[in-house]
N, C-alpha and C. Protein backbone atom coordinates (compact mmCIF):
# COMPACT_ATOMS: atom_id res chain seq x y z
N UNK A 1 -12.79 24.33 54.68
CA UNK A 1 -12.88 25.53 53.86
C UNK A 1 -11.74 26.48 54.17
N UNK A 2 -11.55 27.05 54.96
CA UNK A 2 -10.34 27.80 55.62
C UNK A 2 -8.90 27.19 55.45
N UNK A 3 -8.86 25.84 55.37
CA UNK A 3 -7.74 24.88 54.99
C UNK A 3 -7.75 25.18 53.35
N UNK A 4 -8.82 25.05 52.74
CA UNK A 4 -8.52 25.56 51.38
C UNK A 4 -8.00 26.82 50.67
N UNK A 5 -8.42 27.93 51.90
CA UNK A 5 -8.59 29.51 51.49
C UNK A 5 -6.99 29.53 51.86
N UNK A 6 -6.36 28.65 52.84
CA UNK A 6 -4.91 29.31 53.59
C UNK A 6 -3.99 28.55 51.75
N UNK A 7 -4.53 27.31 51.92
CA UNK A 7 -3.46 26.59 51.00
C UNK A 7 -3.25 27.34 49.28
N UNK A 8 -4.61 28.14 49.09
CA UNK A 8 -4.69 28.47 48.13
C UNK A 8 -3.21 29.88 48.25
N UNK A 9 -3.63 30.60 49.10
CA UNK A 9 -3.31 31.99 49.30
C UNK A 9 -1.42 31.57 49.76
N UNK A 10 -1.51 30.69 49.97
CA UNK A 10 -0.14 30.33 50.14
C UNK A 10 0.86 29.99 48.56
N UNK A 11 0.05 29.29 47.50
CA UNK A 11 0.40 28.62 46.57
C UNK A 11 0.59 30.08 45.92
N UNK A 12 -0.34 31.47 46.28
CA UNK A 12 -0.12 32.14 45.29
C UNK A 12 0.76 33.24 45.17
N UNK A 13 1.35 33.53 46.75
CA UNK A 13 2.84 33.92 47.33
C UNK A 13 3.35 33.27 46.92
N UNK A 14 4.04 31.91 47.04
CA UNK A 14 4.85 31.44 46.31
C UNK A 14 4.69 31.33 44.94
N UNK A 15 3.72 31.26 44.17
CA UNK A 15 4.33 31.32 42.57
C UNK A 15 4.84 33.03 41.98
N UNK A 16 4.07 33.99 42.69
CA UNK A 16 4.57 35.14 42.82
C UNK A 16 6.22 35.83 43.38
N UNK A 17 6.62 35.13 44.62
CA UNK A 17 7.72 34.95 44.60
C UNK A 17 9.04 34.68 43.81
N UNK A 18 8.02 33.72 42.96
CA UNK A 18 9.37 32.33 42.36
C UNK A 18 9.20 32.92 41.13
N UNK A 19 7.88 33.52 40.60
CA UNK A 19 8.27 34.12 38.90
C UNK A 19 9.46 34.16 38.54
N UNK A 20 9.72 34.10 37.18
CA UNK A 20 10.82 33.80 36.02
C UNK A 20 10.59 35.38 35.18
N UNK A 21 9.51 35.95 35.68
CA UNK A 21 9.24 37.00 34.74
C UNK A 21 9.80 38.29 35.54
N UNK A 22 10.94 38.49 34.51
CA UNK A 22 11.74 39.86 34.93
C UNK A 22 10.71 41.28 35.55
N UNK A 23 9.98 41.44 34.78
CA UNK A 23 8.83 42.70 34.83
C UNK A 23 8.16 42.21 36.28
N UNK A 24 7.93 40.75 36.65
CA UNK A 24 7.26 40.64 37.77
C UNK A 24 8.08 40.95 39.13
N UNK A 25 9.27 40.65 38.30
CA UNK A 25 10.29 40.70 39.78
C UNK A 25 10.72 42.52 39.95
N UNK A 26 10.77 42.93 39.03
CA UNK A 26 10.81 44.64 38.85
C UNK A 26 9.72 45.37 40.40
N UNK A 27 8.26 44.45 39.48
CA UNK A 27 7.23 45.28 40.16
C UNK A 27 7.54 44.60 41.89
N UNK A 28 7.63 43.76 42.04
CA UNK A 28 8.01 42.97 43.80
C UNK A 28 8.96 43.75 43.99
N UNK A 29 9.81 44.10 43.55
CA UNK A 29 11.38 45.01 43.90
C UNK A 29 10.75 46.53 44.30
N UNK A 30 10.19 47.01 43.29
CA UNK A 30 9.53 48.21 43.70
C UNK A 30 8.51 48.47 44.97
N UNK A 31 8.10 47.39 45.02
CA UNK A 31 6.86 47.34 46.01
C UNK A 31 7.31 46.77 47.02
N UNK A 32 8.50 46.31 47.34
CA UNK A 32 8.83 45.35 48.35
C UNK A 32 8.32 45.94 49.79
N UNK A 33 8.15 46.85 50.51
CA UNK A 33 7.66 46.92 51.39
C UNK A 33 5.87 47.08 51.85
N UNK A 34 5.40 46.84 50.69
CA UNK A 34 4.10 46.62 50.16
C UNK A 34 3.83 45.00 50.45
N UNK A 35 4.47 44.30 50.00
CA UNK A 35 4.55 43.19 49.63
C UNK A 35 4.68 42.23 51.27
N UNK A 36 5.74 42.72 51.83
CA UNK A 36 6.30 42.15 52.82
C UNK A 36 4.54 42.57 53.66
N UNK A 37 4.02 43.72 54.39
CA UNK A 37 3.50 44.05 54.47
C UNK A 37 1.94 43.56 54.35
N UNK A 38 1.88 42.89 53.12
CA UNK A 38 0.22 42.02 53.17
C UNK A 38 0.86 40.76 53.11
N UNK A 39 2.02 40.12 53.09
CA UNK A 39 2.34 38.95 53.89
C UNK A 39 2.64 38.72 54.79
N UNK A 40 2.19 39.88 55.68
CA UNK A 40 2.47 39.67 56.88
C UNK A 40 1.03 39.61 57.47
N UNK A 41 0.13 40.33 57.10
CA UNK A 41 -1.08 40.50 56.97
C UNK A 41 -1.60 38.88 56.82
N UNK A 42 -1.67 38.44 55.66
CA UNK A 42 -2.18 37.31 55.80
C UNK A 42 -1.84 35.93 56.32
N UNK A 43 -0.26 35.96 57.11
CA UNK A 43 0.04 35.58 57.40
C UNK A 43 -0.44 35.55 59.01
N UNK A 44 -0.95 36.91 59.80
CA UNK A 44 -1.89 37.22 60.70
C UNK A 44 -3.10 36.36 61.06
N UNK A 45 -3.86 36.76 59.45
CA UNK A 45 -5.23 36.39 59.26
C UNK A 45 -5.25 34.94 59.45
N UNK A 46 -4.25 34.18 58.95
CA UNK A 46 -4.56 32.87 58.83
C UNK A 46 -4.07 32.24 60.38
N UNK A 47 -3.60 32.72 61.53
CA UNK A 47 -3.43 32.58 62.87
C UNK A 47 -4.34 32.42 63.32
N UNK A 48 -5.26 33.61 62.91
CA UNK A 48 -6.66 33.96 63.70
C UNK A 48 -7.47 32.82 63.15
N UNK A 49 -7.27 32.56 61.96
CA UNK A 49 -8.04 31.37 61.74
C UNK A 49 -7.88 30.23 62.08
N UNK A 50 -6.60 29.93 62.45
CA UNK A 50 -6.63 28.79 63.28
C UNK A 50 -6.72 28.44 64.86
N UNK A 51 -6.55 29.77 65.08
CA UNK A 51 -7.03 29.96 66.08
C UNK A 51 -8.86 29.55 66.77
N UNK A 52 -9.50 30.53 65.55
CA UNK A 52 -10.44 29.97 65.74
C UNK A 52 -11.52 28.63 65.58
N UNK A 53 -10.66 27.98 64.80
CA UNK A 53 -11.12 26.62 64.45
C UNK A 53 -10.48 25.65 65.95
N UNK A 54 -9.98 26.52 66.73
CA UNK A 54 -9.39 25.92 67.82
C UNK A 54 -10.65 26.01 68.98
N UNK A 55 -10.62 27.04 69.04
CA UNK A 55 -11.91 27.62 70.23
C UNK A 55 -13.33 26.96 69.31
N UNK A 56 -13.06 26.83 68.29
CA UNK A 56 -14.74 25.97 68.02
C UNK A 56 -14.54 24.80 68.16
N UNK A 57 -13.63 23.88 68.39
CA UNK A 57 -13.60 22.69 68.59
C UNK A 57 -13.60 22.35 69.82
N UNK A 58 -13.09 23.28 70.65
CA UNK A 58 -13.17 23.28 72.13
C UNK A 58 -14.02 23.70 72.78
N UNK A 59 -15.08 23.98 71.78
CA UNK A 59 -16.53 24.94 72.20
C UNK A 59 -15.91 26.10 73.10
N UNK A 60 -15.51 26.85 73.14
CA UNK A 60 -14.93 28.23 73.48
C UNK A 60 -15.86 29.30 72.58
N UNK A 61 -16.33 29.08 71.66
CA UNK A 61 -16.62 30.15 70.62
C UNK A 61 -18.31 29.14 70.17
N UNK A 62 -19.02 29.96 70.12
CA UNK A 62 -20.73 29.58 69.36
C UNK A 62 -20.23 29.37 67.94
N UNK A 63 -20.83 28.67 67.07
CA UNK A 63 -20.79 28.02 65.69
C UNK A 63 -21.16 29.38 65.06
N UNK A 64 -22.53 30.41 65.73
CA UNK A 64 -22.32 31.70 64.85
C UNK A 64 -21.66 32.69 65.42
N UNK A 65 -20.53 32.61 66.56
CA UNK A 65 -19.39 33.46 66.53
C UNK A 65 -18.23 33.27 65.51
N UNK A 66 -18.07 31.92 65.54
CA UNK A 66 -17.56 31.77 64.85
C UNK A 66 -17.11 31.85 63.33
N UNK A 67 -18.64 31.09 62.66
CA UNK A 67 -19.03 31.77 61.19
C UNK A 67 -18.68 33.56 61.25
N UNK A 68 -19.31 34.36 61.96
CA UNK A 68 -19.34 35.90 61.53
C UNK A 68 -17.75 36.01 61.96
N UNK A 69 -16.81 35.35 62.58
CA UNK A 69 -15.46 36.04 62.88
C UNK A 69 -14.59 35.36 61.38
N UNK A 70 -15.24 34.54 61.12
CA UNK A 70 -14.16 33.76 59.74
C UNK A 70 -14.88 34.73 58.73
N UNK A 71 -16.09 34.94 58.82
CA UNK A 71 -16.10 35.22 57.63
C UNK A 71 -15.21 36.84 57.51
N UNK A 72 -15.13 37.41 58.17
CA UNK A 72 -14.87 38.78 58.41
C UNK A 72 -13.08 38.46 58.21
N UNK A 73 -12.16 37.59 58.75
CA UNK A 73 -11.04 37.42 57.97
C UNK A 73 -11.12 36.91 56.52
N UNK A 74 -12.16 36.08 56.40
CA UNK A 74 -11.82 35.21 55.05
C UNK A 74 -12.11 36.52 53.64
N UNK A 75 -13.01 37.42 54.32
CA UNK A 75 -12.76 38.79 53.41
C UNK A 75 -11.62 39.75 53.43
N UNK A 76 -10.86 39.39 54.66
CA UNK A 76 -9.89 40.36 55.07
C UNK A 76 -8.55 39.83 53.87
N UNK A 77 -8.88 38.33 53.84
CA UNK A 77 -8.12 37.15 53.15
C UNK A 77 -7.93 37.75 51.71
N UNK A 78 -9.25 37.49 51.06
CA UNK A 78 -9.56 38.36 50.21
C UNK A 78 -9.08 39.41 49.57
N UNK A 79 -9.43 40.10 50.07
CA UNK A 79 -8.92 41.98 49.68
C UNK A 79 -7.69 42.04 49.97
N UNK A 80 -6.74 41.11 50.53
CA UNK A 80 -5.32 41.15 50.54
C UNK A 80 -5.05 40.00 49.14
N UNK A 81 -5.36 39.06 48.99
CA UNK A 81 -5.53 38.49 47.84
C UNK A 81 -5.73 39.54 46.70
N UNK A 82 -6.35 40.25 46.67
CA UNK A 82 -7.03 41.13 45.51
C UNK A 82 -5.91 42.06 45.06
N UNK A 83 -4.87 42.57 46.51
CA UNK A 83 -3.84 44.35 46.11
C UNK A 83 -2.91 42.55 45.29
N UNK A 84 -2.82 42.03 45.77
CA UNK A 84 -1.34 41.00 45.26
C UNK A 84 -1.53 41.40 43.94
N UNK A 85 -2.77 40.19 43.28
CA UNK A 85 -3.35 40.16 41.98
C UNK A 85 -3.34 41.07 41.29
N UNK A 86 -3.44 42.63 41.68
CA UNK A 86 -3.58 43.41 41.15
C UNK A 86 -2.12 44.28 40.73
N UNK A 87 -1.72 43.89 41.65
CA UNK A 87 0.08 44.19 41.35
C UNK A 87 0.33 43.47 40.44
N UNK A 88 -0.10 42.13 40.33
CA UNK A 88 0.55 40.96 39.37
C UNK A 88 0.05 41.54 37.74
N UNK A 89 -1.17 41.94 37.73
CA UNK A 89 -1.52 42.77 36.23
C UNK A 89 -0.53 43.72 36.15
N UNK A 90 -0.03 44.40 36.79
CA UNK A 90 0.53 45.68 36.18
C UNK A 90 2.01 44.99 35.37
N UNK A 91 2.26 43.64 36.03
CA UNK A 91 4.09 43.01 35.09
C UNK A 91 3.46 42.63 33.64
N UNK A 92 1.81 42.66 33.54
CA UNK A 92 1.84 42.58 31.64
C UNK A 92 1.69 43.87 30.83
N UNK A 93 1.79 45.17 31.92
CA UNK A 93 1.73 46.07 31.09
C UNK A 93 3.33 46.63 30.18
């Protein structure tokens, strides 16, 4: 699951990146220290997550430390997912 949440959130920096759409690259230009900023962020989050899929395999961490610490990035995941997306609406206005 976490392998899905990183690969997704990765695919969607890069198509955001790579846009062809002038207005999208405007709004990334404007925001660039915004930008850099929750990719760095989730670039964080997804450490911690492998991190912790590390300590649960090594039993270091309880199965419900674990669950309540993922889930608490995989929202953190989230709501950094969410400012991107929401930047990305404003290149169809």
């Amino acid at each position: 699951m976490e392998t899905n949440q990183k690969k997704r959130l990765e695919e969607v920096l890069q198509d955001l990146e790579g846009s062809e759409s002038g207005n999208w690259k405007k709004i990334i230009e404007q925001n660039r220290e915004e930008f850099e900023k929750i990719k760095e962020e989730i670039k964080k989050n997804q450490k911690e997550l492998t991190k912790l899929v590390s300590k649960r395999n090594t039993l270091r961490i309880t199965n419900e430390e674990f669950e309540t610490q993922t889930a608490k990035i995989q929202q953190d995941l989230y709501d950094l997912e969410s400012k991107i997306l929401k930047l990305r609406l404003q290149s169809g206005k």
